[in-house]
N, C-alpha and C. Protein backbone atom coordinates (compact mmCIF):
# COMPACT_ATOMS: atom_id res chain seq x y z
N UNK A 1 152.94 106.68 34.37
CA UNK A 1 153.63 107.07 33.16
C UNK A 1 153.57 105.91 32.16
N UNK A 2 153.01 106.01 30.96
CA UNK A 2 153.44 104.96 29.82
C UNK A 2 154.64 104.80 29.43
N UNK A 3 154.37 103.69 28.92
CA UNK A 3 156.04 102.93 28.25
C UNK A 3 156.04 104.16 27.35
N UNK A 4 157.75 104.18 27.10
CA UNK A 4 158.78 105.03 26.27
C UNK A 4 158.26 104.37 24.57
N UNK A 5 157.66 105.32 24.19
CA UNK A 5 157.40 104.89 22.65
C UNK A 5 158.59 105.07 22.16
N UNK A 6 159.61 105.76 22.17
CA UNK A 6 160.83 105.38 21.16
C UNK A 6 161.73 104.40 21.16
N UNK A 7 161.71 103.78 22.77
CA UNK A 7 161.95 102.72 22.97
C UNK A 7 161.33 101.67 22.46
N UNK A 8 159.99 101.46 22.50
CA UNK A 8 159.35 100.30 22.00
C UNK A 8 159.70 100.26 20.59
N UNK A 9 159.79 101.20 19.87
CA UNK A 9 159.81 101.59 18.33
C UNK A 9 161.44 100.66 18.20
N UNK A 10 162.27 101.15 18.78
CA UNK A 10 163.82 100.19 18.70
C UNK A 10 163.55 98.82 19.18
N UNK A 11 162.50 98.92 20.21
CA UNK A 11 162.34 96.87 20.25
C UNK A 11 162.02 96.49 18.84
N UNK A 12 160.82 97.27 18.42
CA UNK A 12 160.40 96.57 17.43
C UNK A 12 161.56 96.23 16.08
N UNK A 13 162.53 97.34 15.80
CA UNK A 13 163.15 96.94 14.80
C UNK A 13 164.34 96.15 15.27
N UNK A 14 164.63 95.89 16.72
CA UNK A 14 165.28 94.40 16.60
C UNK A 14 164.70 93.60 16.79
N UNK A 15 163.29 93.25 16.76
CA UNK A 15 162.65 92.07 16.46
C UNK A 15 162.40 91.43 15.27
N UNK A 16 162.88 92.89 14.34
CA UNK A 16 161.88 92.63 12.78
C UNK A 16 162.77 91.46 12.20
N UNK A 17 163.94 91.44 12.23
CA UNK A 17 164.33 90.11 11.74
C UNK A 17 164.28 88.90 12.20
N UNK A 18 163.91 88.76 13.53
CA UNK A 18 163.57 87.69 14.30
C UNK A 18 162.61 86.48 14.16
N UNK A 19 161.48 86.93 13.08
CA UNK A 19 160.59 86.04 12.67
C UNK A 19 159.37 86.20 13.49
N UNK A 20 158.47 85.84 13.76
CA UNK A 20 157.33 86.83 14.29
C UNK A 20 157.24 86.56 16.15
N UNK A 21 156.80 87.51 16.26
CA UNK A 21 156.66 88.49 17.54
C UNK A 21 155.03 88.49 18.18
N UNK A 22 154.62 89.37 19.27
CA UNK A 22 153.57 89.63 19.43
C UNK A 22 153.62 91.00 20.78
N UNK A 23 152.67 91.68 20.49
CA UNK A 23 153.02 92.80 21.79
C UNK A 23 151.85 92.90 22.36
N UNK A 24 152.31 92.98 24.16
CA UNK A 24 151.24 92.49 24.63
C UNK A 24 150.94 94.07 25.75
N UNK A 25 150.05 95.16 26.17
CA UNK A 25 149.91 96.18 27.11
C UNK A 25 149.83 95.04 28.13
N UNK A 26 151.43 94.88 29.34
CA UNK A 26 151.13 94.44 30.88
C UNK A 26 151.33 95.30 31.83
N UNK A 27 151.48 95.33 32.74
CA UNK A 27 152.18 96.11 33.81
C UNK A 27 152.84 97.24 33.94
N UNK A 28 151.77 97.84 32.72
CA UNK A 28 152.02 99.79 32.62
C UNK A 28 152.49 99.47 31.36
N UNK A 29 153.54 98.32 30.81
CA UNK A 29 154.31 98.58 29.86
C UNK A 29 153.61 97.69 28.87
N UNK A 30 155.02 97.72 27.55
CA UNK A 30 154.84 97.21 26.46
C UNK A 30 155.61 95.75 26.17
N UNK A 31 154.97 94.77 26.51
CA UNK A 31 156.10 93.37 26.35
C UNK A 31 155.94 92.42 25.02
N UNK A 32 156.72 92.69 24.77
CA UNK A 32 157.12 91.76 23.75
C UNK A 32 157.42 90.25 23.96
N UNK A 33 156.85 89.78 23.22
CA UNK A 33 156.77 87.74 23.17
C UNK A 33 157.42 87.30 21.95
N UNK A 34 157.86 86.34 22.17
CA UNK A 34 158.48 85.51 21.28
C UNK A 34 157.82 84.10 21.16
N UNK A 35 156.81 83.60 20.35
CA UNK A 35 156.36 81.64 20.79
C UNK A 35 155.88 82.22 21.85
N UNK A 36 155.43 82.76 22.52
CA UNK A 36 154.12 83.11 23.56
C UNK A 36 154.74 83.45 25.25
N UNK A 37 156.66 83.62 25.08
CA UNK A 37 156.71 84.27 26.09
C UNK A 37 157.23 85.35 26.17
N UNK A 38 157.52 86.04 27.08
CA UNK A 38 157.56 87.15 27.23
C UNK A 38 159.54 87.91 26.71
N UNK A 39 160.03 87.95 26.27
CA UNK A 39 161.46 88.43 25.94
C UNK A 39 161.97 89.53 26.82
N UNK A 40 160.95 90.65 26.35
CA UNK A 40 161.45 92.28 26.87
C UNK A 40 160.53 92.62 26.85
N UNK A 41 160.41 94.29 27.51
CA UNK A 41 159.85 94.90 27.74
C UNK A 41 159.79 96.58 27.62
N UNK A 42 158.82 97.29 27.25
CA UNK A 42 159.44 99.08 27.45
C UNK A 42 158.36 99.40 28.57
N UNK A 43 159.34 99.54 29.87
CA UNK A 43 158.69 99.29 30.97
C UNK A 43 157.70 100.64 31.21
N UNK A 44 156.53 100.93 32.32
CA UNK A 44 156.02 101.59 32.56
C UNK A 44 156.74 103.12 33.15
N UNK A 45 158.01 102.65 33.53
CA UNK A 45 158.99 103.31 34.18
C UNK A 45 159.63 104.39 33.02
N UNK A 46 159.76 103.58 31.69
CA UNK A 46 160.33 104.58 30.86
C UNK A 46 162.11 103.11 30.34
N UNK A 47 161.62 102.17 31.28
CA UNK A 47 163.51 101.63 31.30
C UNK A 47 162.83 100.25 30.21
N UNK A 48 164.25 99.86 30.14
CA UNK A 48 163.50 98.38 29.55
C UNK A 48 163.86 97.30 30.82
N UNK A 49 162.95 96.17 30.06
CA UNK A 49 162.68 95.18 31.22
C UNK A 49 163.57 93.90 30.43
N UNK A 50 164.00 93.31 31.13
CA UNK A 50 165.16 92.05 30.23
C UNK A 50 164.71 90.69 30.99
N UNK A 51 164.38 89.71 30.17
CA UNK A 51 164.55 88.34 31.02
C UNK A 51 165.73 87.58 30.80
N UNK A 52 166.67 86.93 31.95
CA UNK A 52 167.97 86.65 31.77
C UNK A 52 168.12 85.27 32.23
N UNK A 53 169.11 85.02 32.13
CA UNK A 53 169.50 83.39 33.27
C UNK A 53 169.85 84.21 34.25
N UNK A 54 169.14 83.41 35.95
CA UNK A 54 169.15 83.99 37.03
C UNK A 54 170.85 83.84 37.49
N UNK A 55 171.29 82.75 36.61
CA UNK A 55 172.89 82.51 37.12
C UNK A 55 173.84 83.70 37.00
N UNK A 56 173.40 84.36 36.27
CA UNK A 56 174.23 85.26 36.01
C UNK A 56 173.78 86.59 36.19
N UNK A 57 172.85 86.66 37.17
CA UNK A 57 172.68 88.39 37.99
C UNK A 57 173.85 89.05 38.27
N UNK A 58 174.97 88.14 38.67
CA UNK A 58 175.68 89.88 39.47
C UNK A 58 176.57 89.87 37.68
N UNK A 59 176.64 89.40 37.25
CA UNK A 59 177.77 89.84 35.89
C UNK A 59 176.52 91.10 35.10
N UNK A 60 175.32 90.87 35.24
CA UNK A 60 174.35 91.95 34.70
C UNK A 60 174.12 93.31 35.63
N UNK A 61 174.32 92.76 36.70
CA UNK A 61 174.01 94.07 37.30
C UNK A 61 174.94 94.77 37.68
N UNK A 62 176.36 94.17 37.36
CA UNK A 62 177.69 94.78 37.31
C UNK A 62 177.93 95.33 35.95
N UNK A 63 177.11 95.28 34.95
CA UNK A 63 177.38 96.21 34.04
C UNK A 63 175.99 97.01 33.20
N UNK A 64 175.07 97.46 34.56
CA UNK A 64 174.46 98.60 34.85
C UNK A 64 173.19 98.40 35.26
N UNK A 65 172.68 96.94 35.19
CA UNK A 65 171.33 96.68 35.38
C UNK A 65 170.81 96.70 36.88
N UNK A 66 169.46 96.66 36.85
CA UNK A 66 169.09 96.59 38.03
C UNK A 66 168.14 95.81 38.56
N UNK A 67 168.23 95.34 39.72
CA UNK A 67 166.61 94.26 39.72
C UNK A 67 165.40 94.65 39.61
N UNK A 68 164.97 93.81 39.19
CA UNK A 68 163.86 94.24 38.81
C UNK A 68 162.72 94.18 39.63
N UNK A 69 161.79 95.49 39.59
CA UNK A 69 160.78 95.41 40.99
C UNK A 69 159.39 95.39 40.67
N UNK A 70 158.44 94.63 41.17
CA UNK A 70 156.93 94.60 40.92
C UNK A 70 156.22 95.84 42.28
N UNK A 71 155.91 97.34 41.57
CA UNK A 71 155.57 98.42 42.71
C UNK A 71 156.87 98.43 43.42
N UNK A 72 157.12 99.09 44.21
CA UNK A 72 158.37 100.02 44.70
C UNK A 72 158.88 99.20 45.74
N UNK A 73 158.66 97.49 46.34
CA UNK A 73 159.53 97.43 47.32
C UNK A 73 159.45 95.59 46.94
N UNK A 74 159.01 95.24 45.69
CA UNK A 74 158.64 93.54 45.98
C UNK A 74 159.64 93.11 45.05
N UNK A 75 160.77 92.25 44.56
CA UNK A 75 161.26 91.94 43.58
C UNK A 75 160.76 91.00 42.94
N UNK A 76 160.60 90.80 41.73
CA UNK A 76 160.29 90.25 40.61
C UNK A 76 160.77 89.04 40.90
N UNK A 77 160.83 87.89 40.01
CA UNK A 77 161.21 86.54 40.56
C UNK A 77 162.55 86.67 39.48
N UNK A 78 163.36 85.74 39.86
CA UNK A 78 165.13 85.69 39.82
C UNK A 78 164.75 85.96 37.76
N UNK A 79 165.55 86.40 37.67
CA UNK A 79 165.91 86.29 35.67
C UNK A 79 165.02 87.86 35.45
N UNK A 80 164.65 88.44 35.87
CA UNK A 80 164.25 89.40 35.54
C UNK A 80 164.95 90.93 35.96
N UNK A 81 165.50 91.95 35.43
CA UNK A 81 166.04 93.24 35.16
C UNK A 81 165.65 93.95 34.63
N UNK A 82 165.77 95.45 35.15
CA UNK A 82 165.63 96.21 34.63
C UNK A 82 167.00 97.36 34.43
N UNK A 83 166.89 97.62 33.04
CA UNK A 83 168.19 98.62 32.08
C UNK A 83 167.72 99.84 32.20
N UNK A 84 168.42 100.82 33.23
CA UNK A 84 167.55 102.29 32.90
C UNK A 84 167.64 102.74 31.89
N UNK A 85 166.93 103.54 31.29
CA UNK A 85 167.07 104.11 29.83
C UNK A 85 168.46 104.50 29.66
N UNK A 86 168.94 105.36 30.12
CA UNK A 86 170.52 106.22 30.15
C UNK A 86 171.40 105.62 30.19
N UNK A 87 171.34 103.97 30.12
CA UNK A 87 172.22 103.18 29.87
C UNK A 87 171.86 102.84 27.95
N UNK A 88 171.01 102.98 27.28
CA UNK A 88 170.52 102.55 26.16
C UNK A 88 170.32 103.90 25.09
N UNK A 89 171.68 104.59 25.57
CA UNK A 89 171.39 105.51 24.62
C UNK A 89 172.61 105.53 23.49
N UNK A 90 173.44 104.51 23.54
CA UNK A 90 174.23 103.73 22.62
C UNK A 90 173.59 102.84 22.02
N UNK A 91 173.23 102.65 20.82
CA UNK A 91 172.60 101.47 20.30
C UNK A 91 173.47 100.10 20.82
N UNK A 92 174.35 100.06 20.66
CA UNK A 92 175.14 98.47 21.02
C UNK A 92 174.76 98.16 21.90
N UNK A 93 174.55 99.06 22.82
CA UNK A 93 173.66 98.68 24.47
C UNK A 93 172.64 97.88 24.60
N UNK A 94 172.04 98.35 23.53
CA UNK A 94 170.44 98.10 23.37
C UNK A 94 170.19 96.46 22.55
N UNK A 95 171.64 96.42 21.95
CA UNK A 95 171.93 95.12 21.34
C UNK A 95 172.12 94.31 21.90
N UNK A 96 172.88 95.07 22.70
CA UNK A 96 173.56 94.24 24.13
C UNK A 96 172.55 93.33 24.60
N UNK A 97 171.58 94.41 25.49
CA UNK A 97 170.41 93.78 26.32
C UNK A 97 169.91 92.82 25.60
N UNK A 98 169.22 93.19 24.42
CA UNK A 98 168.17 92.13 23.72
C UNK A 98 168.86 91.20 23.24
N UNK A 99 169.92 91.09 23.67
CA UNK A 99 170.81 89.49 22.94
C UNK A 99 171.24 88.47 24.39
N UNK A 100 171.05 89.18 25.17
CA UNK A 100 171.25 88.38 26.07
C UNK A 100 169.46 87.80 26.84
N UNK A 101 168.51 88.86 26.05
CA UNK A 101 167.50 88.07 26.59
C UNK A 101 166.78 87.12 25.65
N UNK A 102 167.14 87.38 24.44
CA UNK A 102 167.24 86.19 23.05
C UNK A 102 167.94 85.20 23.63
N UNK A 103 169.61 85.28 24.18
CA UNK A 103 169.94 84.36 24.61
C UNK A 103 169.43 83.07 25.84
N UNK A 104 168.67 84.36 26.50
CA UNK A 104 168.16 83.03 27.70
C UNK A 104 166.74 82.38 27.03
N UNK A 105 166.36 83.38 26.16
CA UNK A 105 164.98 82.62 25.66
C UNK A 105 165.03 81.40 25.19
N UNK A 106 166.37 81.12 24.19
CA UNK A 106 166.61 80.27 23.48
C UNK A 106 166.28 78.89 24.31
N UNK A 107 166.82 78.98 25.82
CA UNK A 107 167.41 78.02 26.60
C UNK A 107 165.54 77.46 26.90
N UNK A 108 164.56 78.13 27.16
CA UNK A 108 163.26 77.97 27.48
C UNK A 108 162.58 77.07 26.81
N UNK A 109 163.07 76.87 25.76
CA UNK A 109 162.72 75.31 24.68
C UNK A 109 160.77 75.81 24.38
């Protein structure tokens, strides 16, 4: 299944003020970079993909996220989640996510 184009379409307009961007086809999906790494994602799944501080997994996945998996049984390495769509059908949600993965980006220097 391809990434959720209406999803990607809402990455893109919270990126647009961000200053420039780049989108890259990986791993089924659509990822978005910031300075050449990776931010988010509109995953192959249909969900978005979030990069986070690994310190703070269970406060994310206590308010709906999920880990994130490479194929159906391997997990991704620590800082990475995935938001099922049906959590992102509130925009603030969607603010939500991408501010907390702005936020860990920041920390990546």
């Amino acid at each position: 299944m391809p990434y959720d184009q209406e999803l990607a379409e809402r990455l893109r307009a919270v990126l647009a003020g961000r200053g420039p961007f780049t989108e890259k086809k990986m791993f089924g999906g659509l990822c978005f970079l910031v300075g050449g790494k990776m931010v988010f994602a509109a995953s192959h799944t249909g969900d978005l993909l979030v990069r986070v501080d690994p310190a703070k997994f269970d406060e994310y996945t206590g308010r709906g996220a999920e880990e994130a998996m490479m194929g159906r049984d391997r997990p991704m390495s620590p800082g990475w989640l995935t938001v099922p769509i049906s959590r992102l059908e509130n925009e603030s949600e969607l603010l939500f996510w991408t501010g907390v993965a702005f936020d860990f980006h920041a920390t990546l220097g």
